[in-house]
PDB file of N, CA and C in Angstrom:
ATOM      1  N   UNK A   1     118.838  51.827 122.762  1.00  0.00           N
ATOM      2  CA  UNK A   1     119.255  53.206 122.521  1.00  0.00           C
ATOM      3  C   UNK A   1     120.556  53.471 123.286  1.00  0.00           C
ATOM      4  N   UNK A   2     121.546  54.152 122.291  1.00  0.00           N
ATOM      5  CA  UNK A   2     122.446  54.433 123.162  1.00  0.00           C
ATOM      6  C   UNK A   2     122.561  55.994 124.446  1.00  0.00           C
ATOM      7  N   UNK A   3     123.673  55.731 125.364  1.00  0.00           N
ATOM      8  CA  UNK A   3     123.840  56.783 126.286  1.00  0.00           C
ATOM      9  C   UNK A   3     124.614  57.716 125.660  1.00  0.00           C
ATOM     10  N   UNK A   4     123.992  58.829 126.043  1.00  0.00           N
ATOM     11  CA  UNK A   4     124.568  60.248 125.851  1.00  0.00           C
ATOM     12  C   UNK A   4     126.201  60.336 126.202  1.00  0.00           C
ATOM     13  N   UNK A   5     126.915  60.308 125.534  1.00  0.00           N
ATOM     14  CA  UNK A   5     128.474  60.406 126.449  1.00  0.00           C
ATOM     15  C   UNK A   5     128.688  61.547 127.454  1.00  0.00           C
ATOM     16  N   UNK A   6     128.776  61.657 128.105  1.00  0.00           N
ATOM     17  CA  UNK A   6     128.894  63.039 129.040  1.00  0.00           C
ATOM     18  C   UNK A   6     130.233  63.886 128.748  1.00  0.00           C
ATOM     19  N   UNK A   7     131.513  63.192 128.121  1.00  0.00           N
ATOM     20  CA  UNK A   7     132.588  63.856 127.741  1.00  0.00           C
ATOM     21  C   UNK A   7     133.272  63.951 128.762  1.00  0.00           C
ATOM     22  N   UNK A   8     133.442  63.091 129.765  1.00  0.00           N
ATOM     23  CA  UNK A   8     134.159  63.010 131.168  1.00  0.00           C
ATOM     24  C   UNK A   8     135.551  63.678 130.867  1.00  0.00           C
ATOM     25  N   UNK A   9     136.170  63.494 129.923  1.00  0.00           N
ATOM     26  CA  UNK A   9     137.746  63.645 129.276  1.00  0.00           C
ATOM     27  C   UNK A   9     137.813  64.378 127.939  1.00  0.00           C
ATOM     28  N   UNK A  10     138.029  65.459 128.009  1.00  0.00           N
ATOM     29  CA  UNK A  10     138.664  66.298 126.796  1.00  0.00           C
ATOM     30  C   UNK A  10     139.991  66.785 126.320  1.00  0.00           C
ATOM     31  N   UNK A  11     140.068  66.986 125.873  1.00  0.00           N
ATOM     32  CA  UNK A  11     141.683  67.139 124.825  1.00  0.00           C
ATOM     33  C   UNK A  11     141.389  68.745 124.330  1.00  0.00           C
ATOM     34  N   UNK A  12     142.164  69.841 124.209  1.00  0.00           N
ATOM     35  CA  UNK A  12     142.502  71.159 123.359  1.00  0.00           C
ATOM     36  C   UNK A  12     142.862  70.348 122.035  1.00  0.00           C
ATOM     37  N   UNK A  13     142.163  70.695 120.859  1.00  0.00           N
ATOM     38  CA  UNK A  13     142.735  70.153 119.499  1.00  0.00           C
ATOM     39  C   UNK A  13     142.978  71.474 118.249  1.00  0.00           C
ATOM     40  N   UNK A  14     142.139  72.500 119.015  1.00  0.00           N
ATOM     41  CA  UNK A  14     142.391  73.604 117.700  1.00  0.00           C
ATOM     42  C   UNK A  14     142.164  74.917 118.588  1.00  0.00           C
ATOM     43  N   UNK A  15     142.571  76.282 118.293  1.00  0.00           N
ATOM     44  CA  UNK A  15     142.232  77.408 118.702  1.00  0.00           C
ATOM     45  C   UNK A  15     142.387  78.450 118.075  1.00  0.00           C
ATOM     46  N   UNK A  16     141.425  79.214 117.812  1.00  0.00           N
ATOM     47  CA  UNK A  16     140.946  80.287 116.301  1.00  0.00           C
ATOM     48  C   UNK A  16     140.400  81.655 116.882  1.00  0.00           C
ATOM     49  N   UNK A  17     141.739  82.019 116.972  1.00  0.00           N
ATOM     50  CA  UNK A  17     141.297  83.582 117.878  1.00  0.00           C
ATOM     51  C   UNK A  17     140.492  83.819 118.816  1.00  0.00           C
ATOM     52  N   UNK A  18     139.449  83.897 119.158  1.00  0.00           N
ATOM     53  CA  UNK A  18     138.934  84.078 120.736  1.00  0.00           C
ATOM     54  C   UNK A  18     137.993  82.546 120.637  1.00  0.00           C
ATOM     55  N   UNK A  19     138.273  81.242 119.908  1.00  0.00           N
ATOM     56  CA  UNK A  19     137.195  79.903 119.692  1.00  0.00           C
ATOM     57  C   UNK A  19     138.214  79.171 120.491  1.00  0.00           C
ATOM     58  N   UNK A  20     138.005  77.914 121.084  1.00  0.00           N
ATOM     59  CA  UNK A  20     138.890  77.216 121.156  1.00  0.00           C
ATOM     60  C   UNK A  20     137.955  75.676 121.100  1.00  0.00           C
ATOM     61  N   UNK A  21     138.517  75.052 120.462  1.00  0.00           N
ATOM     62  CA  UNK A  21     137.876  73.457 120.074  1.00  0.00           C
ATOM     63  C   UNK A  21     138.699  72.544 120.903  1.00  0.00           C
ATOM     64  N   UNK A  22     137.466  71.385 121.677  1.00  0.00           N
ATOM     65  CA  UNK A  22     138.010  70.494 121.827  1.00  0.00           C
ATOM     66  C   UNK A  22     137.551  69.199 121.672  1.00  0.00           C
ATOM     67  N   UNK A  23     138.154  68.056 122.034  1.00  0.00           N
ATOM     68  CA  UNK A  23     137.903  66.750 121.543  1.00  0.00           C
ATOM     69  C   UNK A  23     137.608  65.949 122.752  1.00  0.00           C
ATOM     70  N   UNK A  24     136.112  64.889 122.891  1.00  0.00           N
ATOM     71  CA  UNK A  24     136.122  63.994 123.765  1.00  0.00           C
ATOM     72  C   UNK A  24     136.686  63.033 123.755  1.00  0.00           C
ATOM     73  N   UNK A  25     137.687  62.888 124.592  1.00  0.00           N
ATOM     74  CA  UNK A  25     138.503  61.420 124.432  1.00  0.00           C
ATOM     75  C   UNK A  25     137.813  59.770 124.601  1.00  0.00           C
ATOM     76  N   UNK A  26     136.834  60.210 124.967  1.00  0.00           N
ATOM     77  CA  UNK A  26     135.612  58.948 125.036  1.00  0.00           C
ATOM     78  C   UNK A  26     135.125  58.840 123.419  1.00  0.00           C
ATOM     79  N   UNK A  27     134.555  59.918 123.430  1.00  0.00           N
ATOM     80  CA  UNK A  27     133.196  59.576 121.910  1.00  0.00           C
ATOM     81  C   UNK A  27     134.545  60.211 120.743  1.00  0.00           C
ATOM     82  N   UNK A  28     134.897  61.209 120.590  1.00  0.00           N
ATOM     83  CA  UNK A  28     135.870  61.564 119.469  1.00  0.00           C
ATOM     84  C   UNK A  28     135.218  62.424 119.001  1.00  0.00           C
ATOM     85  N   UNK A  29     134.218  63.079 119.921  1.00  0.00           N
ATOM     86  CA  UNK A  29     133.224  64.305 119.647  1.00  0.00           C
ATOM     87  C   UNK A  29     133.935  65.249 119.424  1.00  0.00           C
ATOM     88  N   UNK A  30     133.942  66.177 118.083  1.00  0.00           N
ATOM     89  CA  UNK A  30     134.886  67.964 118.788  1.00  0.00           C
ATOM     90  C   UNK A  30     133.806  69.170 118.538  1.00  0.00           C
ATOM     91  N   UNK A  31     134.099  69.682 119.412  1.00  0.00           N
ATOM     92  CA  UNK A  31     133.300  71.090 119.489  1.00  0.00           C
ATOM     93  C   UNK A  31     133.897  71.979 119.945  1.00  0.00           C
ATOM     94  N   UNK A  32     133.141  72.907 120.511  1.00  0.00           N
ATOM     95  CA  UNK A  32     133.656  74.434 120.385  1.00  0.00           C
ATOM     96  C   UNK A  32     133.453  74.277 122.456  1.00  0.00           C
ATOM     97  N   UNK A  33     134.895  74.988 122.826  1.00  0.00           N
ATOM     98  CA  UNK A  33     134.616  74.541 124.373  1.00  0.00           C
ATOM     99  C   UNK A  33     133.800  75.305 125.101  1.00  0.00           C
ATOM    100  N   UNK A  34     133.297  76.373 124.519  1.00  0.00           N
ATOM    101  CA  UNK A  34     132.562  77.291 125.191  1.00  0.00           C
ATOM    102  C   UNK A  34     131.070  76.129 125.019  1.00  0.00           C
ATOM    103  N   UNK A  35     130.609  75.696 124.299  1.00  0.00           N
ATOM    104  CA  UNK A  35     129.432  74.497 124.077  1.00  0.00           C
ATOM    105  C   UNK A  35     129.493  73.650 125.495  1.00  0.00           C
ATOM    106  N   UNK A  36     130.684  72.856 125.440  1.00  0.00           N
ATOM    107  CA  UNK A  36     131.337  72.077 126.382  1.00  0.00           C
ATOM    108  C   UNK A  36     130.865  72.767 127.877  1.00  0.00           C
ATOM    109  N   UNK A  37     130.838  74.087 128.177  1.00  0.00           N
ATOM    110  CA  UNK A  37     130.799  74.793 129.212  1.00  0.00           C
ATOM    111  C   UNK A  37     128.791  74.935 129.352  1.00  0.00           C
ATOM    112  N   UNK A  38     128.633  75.184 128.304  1.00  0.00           N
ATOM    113  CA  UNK A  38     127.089  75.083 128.548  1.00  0.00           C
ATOM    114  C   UNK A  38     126.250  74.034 128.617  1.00  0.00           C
ATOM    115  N   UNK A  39     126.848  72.870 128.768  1.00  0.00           N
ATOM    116  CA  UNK A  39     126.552  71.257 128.840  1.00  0.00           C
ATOM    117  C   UNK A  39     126.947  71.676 130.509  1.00  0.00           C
ATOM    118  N   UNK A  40     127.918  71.528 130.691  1.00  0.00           N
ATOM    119  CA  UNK A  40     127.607  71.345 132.311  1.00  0.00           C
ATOM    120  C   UNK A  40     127.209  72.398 133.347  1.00  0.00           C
ATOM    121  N   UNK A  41     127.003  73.513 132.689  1.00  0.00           N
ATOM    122  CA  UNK A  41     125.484  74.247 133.344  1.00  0.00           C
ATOM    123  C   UNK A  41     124.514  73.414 133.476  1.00  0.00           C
ATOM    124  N   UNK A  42     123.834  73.234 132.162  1.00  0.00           N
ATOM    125  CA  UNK A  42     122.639  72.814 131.993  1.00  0.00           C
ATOM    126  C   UNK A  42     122.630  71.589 132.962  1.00  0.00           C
ATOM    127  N   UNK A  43     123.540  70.497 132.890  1.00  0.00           N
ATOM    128  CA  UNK A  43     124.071  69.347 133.279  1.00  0.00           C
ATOM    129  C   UNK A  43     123.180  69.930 134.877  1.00  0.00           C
ATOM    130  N   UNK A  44     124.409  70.424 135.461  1.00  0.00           N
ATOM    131  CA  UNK A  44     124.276  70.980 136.824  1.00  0.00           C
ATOM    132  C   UNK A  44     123.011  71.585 137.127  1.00  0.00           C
ATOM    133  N   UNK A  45     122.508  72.260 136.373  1.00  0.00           N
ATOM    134  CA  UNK A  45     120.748  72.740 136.851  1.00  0.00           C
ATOM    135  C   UNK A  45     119.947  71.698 136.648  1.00  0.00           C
ATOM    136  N   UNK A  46     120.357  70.693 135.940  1.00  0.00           N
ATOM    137  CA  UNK A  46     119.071  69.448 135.989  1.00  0.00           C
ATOM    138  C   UNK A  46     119.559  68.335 137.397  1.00  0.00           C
ATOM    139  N   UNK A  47     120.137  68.453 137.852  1.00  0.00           N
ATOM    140  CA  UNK A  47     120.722  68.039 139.373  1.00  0.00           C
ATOM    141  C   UNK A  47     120.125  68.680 140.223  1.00  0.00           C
ATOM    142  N   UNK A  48     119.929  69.920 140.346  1.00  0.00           N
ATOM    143  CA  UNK A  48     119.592  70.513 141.175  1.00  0.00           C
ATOM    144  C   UNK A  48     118.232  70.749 140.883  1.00  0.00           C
ATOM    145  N   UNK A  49     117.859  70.765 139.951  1.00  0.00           N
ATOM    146  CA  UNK A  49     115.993  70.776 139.794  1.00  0.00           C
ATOM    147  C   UNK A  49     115.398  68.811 140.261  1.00  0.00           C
ATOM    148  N   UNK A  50     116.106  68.310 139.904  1.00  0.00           N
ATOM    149  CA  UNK A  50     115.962  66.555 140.729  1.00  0.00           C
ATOM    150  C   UNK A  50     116.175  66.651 141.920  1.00  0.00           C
ATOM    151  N   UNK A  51     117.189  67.336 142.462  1.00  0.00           N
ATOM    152  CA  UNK A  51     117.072  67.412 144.266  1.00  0.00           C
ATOM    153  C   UNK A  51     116.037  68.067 144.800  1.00  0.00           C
ATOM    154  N   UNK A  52     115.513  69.215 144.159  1.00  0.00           N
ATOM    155  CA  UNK A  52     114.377  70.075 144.360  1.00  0.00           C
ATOM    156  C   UNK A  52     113.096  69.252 144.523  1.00  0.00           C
ATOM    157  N   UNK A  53     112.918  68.676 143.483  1.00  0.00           N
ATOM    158  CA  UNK A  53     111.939  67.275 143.464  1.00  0.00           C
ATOM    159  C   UNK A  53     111.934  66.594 144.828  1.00  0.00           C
ATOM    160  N   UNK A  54     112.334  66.387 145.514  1.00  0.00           N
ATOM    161  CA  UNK A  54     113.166  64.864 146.195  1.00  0.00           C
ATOM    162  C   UNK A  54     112.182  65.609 147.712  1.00  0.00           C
TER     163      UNK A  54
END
């Protein structure tokens, strides 16, 4: 099975009035960057619920 890309590296590729899209320079993923922003919330609260663990 493959790994999740995390999107270490993004690119601005489009922007549509208050949207702005971008591109992972790893996978060639594009999405919407506000998405991008709720990945490393989530990202970041599952770090901190594993340290909680510990």
């Amino acid at each position: 099975m493959a790994t999740a890309c995390k999107h270490p590296k993004v690119r601005i590729v489009s922007r549509l009035e208050d949207s702005e899209f971008v591109e992972c320079l790893e996978c060639g993923e594009v999405f919407d960057s506000e998405e991008f922003h709720d990945m490393v919330i989530e990202e970041d609260a599952e770090k901190e619920d594993s340290e909680d663990e510990e």
